[in-house]
PDB file of N, CA and C in Angstrom:
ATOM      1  N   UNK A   1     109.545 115.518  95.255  1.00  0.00           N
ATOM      2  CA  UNK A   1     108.390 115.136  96.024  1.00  0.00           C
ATOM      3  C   UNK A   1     108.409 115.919  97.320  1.00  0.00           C
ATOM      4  N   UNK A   2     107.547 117.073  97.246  1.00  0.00           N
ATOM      5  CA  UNK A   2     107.891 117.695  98.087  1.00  0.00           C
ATOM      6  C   UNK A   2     107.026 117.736  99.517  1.00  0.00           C
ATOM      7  N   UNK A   3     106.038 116.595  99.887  1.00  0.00           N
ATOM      8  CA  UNK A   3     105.275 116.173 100.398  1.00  0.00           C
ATOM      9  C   UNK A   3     105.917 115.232 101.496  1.00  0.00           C
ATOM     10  N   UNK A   4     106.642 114.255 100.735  1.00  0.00           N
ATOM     11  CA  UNK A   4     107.980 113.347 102.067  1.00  0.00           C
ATOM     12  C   UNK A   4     109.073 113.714 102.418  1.00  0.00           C
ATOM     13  N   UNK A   5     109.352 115.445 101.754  1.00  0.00           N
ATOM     14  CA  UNK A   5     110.312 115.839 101.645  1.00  0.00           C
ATOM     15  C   UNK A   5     111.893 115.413 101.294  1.00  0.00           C
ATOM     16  N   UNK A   6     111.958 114.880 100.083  1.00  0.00           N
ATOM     17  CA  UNK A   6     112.907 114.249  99.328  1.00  0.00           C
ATOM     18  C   UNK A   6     113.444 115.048  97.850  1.00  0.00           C
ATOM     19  N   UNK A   7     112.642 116.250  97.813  1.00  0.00           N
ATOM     20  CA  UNK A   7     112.708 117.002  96.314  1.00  0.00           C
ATOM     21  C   UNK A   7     114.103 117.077  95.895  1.00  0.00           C
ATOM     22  N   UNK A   8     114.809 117.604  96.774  1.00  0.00           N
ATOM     23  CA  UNK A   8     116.417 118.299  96.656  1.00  0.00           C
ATOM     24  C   UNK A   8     116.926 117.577  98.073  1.00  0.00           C
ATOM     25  N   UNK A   9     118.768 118.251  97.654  1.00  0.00           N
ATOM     26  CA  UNK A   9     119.116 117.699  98.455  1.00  0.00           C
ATOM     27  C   UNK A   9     119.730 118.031  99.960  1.00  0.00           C
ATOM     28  N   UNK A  10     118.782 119.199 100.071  1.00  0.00           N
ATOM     29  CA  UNK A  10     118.395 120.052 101.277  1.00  0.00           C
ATOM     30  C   UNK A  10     117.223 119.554 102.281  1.00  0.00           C
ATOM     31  N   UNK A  11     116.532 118.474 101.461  1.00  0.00           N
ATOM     32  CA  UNK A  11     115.663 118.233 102.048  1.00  0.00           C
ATOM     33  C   UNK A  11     115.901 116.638 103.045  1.00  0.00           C
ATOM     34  N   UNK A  12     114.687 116.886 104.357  1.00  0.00           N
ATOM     35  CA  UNK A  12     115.094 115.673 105.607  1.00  0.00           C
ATOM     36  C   UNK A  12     115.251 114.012 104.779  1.00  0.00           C
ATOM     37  N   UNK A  13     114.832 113.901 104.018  1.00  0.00           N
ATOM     38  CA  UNK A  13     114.458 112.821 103.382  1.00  0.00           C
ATOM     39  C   UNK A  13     115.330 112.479 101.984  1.00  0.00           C
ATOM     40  N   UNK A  14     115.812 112.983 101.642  1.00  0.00           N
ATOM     41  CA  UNK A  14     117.072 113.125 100.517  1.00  0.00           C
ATOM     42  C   UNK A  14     117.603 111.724 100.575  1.00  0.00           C
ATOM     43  N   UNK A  15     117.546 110.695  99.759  1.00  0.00           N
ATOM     44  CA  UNK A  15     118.385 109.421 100.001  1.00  0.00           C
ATOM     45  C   UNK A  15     118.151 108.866 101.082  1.00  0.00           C
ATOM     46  N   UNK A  16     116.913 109.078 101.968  1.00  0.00           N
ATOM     47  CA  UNK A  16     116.895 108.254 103.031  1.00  0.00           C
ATOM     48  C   UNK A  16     116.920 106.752 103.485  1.00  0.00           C
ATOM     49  N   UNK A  17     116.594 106.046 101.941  1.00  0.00           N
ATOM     50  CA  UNK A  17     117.035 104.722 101.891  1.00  0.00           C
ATOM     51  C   UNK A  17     118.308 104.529 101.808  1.00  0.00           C
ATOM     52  N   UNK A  18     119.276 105.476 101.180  1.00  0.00           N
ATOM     53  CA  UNK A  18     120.566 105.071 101.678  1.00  0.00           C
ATOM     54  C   UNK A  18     121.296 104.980 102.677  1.00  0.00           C
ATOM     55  N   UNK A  19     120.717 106.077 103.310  1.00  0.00           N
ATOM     56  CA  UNK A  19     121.195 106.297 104.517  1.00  0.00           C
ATOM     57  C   UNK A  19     120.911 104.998 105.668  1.00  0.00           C
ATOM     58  N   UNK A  20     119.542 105.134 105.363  1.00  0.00           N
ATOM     59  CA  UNK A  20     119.222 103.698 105.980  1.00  0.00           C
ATOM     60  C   UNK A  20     119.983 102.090 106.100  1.00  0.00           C
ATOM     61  N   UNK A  21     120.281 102.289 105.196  1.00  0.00           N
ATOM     62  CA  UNK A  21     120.909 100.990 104.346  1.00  0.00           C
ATOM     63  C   UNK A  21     122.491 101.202 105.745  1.00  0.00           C
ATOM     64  N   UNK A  22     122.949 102.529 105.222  1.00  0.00           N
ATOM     65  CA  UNK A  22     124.505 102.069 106.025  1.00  0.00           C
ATOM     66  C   UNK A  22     124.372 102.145 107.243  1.00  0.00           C
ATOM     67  N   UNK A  23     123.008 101.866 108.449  1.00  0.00           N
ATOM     68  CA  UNK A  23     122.835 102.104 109.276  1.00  0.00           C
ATOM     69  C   UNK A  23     122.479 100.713 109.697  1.00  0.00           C
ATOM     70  N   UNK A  24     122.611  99.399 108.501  1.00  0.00           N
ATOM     71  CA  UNK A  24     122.557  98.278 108.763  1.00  0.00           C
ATOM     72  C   UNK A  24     123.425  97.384 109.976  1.00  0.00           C
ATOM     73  N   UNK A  25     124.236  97.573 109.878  1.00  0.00           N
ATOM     74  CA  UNK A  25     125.708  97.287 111.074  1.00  0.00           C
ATOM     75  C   UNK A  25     125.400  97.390 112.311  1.00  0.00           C
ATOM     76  N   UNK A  26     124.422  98.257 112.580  1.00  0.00           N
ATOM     77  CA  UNK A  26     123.813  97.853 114.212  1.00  0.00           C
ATOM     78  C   UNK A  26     122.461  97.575 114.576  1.00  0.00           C
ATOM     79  N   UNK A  27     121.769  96.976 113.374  1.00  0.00           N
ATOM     80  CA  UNK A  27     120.313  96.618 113.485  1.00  0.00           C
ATOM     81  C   UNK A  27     120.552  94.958 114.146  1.00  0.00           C
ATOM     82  N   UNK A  28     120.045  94.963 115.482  1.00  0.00           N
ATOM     83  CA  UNK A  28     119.818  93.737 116.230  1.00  0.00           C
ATOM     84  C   UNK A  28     120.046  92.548 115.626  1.00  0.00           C
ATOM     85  N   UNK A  29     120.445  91.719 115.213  1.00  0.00           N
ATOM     86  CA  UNK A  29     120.507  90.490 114.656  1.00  0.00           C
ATOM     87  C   UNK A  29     119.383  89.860 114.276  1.00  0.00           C
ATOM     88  N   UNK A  30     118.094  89.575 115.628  1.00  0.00           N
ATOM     89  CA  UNK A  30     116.587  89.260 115.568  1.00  0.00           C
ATOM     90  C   UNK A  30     115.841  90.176 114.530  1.00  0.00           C
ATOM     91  N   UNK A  31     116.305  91.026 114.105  1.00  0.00           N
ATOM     92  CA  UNK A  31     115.655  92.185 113.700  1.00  0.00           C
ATOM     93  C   UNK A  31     115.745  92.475 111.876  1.00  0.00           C
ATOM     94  N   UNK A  32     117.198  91.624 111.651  1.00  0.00           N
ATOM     95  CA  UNK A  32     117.415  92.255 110.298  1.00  0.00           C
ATOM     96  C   UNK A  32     116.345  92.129 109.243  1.00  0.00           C
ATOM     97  N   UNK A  33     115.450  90.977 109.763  1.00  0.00           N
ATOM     98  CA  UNK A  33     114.743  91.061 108.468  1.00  0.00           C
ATOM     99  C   UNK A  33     113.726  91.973 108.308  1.00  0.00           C
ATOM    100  N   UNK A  34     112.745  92.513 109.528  1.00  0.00           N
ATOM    101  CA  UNK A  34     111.994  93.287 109.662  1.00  0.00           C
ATOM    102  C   UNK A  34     112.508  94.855 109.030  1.00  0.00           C
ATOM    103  N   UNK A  35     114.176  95.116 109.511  1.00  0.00           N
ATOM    104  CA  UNK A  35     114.546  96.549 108.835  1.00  0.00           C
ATOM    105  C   UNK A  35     114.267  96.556 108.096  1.00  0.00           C
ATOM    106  N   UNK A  36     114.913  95.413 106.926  1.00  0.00           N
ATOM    107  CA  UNK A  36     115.186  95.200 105.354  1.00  0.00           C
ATOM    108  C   UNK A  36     113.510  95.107 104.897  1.00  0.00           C
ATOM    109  N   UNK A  37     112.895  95.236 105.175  1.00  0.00           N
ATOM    110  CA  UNK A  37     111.446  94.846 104.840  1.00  0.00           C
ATOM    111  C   UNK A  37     111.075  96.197 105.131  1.00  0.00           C
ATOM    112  N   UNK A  38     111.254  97.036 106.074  1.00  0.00           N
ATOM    113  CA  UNK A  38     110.822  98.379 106.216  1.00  0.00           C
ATOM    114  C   UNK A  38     111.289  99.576 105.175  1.00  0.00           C
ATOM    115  N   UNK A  39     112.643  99.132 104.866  1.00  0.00           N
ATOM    116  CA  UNK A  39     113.241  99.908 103.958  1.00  0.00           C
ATOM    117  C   UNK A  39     112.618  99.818 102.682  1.00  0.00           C
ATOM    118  N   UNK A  40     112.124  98.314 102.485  1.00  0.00           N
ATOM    119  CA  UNK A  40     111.515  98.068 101.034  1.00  0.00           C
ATOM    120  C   UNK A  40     110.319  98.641 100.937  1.00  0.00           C
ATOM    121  N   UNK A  41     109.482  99.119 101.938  1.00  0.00           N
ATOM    122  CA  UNK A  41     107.854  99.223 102.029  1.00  0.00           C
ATOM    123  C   UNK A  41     108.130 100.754 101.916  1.00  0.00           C
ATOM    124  N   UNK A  42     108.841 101.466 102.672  1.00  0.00           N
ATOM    125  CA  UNK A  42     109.219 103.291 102.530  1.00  0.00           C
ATOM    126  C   UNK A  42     109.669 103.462 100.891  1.00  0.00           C
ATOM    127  N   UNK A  43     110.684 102.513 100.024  1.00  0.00           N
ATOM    128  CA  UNK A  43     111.333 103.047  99.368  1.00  0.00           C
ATOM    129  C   UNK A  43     109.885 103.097  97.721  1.00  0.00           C
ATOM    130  N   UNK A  44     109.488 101.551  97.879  1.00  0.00           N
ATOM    131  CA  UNK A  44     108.592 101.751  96.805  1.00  0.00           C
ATOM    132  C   UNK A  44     107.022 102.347  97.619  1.00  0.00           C
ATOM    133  N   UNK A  45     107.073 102.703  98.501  1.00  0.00           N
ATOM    134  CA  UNK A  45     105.691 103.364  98.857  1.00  0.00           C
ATOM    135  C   UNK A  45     105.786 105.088  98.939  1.00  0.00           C
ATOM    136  N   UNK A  46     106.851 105.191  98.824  1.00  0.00           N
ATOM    137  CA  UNK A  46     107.762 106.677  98.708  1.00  0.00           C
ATOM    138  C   UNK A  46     107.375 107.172  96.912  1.00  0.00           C
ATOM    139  N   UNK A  47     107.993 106.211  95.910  1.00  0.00           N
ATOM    140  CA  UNK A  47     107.809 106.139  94.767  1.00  0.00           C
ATOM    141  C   UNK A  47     106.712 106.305  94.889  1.00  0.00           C
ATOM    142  N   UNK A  48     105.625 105.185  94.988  1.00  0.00           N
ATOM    143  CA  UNK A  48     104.375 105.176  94.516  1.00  0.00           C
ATOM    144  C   UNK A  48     103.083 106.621  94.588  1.00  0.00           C
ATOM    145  N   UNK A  49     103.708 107.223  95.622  1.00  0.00           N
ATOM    146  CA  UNK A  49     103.236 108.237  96.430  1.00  0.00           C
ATOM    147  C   UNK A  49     103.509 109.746  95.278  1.00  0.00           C
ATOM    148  N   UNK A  50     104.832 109.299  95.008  1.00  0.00           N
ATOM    149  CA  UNK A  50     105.199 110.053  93.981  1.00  0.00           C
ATOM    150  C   UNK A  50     104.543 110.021  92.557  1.00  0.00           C
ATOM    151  N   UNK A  51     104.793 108.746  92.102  1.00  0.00           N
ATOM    152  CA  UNK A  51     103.539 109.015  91.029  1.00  0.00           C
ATOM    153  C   UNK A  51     102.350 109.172  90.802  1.00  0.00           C
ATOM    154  N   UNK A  52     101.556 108.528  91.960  1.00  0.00           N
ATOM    155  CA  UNK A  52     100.012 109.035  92.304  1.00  0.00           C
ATOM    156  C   UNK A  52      99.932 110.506  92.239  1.00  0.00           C
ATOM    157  N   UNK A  53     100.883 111.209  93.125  1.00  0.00           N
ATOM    158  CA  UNK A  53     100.647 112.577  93.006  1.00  0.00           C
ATOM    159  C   UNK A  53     100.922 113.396  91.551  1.00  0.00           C
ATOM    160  N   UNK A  54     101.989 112.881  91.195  1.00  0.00           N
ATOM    161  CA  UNK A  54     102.018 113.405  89.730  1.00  0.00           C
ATOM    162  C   UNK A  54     100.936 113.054  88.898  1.00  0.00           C
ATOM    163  N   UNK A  55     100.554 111.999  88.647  1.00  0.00           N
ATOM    164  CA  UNK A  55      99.235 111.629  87.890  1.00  0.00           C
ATOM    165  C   UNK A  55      98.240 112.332  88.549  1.00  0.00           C
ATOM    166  N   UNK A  56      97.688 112.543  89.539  1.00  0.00           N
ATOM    167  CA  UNK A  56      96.327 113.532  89.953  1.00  0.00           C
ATOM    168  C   UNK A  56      96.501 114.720  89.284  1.00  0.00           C
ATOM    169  N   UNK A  57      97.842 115.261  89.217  1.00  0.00           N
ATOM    170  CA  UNK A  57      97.954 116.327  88.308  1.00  0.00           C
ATOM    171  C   UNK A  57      97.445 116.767  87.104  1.00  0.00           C
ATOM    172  N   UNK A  58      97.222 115.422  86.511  1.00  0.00           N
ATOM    173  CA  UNK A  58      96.742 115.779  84.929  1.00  0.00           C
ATOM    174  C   UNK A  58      95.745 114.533  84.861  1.00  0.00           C
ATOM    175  N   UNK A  59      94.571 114.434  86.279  1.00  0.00           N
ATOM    176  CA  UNK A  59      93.723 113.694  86.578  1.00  0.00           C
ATOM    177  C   UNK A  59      92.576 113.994  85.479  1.00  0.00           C
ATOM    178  N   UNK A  60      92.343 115.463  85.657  1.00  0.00           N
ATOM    179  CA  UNK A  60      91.424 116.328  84.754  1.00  0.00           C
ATOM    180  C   UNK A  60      91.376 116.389  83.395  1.00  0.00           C
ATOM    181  N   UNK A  61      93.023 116.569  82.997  1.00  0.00           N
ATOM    182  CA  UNK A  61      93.041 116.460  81.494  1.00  0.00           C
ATOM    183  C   UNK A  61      93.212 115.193  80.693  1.00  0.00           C
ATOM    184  N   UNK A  62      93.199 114.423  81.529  1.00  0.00           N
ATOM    185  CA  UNK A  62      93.108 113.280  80.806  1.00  0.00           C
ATOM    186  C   UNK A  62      91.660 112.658  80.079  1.00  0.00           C
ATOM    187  N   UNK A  63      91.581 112.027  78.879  1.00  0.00           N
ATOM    188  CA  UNK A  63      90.274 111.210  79.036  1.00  0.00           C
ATOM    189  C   UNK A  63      89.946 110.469  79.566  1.00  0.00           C
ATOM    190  N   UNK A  64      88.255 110.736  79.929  1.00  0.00           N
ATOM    191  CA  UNK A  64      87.696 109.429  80.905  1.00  0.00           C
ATOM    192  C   UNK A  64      88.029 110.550  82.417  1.00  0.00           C
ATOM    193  N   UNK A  65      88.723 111.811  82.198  1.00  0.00           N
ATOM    194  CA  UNK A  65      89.285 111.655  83.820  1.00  0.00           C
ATOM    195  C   UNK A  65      88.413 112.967  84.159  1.00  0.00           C
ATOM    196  N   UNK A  66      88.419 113.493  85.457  1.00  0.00           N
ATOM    197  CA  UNK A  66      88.043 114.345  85.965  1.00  0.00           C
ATOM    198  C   UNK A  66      88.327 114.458  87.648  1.00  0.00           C
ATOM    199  N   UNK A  67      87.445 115.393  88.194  1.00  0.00           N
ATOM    200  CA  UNK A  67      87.449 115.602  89.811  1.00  0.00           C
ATOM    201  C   UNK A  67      87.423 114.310  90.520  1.00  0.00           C
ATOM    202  N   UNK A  68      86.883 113.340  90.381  1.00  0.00           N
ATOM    203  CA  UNK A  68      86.948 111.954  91.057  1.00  0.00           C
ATOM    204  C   UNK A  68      88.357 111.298  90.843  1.00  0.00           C
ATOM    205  N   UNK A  69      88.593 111.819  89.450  1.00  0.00           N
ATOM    206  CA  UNK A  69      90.005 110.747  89.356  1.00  0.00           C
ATOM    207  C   UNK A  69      90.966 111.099  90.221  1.00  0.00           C
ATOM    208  N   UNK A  70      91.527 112.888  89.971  1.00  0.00           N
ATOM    209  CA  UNK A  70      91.966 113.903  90.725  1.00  0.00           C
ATOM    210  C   UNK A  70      92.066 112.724  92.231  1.00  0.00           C
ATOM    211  N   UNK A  71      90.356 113.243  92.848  1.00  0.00           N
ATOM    212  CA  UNK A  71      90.674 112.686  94.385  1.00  0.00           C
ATOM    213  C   UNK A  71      91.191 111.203  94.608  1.00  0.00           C
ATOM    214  N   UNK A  72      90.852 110.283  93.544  1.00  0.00           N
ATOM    215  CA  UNK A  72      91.504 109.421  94.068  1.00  0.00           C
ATOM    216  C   UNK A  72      93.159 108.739  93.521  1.00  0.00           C
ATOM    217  N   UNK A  73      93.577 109.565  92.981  1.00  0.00           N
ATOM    218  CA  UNK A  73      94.808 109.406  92.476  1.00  0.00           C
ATOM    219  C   UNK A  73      95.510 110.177  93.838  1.00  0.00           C
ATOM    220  N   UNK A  74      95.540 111.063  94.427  1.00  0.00           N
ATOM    221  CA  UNK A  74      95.339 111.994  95.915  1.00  0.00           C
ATOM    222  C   UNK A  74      95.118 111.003  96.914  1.00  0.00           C
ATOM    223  N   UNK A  75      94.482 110.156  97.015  1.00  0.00           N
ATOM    224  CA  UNK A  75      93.957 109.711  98.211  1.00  0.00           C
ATOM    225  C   UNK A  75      94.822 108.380  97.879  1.00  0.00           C
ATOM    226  N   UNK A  76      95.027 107.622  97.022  1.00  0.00           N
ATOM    227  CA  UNK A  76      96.359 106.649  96.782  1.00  0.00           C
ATOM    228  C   UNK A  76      97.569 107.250  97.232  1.00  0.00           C
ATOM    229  N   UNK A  77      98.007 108.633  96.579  1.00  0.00           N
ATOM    230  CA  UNK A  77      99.086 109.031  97.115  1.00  0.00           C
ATOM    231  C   UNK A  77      99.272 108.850  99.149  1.00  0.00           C
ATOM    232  N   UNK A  78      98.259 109.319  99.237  1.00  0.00           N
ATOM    233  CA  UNK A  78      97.998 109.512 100.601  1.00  0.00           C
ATOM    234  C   UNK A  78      98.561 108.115 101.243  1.00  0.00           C
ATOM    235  N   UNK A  79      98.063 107.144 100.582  1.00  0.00           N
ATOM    236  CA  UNK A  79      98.304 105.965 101.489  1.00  0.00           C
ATOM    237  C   UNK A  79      99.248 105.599 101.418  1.00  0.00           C
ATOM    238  N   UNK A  80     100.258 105.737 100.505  1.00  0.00           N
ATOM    239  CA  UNK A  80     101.151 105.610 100.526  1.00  0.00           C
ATOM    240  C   UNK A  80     102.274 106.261 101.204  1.00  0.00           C
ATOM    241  N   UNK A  81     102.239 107.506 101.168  1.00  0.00           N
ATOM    242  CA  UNK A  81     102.628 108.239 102.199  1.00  0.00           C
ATOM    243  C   UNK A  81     102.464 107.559 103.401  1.00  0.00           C
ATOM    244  N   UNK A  82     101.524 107.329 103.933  1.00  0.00           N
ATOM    245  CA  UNK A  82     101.230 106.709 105.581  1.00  0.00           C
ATOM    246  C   UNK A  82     101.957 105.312 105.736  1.00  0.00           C
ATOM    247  N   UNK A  83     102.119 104.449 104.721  1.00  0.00           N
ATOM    248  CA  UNK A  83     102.536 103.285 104.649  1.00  0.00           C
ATOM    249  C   UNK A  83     104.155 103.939 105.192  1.00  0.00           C
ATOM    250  N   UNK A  84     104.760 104.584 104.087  1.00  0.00           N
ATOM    251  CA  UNK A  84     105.780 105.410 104.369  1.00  0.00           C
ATOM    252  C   UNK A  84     106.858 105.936 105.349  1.00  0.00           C
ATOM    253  N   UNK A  85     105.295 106.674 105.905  1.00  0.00           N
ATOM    254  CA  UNK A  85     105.911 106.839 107.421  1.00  0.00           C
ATOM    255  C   UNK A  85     105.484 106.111 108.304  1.00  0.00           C
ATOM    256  N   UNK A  86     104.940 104.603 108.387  1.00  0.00           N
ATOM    257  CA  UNK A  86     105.086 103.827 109.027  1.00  0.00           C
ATOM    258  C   UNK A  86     106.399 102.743 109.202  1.00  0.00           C
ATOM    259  N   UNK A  87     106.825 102.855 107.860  1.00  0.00           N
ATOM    260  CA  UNK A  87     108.011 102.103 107.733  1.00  0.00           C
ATOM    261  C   UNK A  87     108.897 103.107 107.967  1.00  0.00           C
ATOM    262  N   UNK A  88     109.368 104.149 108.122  1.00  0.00           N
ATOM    263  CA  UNK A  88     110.107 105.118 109.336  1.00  0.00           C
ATOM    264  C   UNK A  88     110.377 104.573 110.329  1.00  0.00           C
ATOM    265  N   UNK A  89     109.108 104.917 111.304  1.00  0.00           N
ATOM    266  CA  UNK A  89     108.774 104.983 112.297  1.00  0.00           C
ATOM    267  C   UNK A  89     109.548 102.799 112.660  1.00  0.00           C
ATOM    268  N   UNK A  90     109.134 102.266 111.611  1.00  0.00           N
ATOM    269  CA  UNK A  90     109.672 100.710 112.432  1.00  0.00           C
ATOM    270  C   UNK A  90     111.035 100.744 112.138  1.00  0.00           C
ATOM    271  N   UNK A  91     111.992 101.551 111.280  1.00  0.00           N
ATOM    272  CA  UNK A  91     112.814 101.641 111.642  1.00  0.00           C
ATOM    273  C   UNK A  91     113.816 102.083 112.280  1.00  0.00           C
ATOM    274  N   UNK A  92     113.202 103.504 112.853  1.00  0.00           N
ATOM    275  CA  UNK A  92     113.624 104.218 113.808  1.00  0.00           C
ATOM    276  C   UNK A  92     113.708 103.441 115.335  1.00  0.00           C
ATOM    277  N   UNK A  93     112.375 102.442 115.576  1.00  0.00           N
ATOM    278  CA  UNK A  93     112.304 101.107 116.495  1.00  0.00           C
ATOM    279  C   UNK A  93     113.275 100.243 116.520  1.00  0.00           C
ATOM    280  N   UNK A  94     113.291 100.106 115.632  1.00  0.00           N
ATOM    281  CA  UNK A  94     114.552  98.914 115.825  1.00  0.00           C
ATOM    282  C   UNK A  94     116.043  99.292 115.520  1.00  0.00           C
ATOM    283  N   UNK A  95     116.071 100.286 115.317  1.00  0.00           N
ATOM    284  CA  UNK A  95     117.681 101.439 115.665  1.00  0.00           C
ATOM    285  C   UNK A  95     117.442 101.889 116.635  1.00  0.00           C
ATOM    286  N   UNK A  96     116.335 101.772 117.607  1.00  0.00           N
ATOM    287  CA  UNK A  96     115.944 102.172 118.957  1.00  0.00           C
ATOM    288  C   UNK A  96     116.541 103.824 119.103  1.00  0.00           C
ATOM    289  N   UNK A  97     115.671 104.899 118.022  1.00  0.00           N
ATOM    290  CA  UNK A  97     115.787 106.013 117.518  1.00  0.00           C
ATOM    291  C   UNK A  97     114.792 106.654 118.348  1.00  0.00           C
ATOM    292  N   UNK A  98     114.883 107.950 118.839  1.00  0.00           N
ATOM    293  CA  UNK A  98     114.380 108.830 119.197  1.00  0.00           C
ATOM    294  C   UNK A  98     113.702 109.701 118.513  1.00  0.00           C
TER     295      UNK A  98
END
């Protein structure tokens, strides 16, 4: 997925739920549940993002499918993506990350 950058394992995003995960040990106490909830919303909105985009792929050749399906199999991916890097971004907050 070379869009959240997770393809290989060169890339910023490579296992980033794991990484996440062992970064549990200094998430605020008030806080743990919000991480654990962020991690869950990146990891299957990461996925989902992933298969939307693969399916737009063969939006066209499918039956029933065409240019509309295309965009909105694309535009799901999309949101997911954003969901994505919103759940980043709250956990970079509450690891009080730069």
């Amino acid at each position: 997925m070379e869009y959240l950058g997770f393809k290989s394992t060169n890339d910023p995003l490579f296992k980033a739920d794991a990484t996440m995960m062992r970064l549990k040990d200094i998430v605020p106490g008030d806080r743990e549940v919000d991480f654990y909830e962020a991690i869950d919303a990146f990891s299957q909105n990461a996925e989902e993002a992933n298969s939307m985009a693969f399916v737009s792929s063969w939006g066209e050749a499918n039956p029933g499918g065409g240019k509309d399906r295309v965009r909105m199999f694309i535009e799901r991916s999309k949101n997911n993506v954003v969901v994505s890097r919103d759940s980043l971004k709250t956990v970079m907050d509450i690891l009080d990350l730069k």
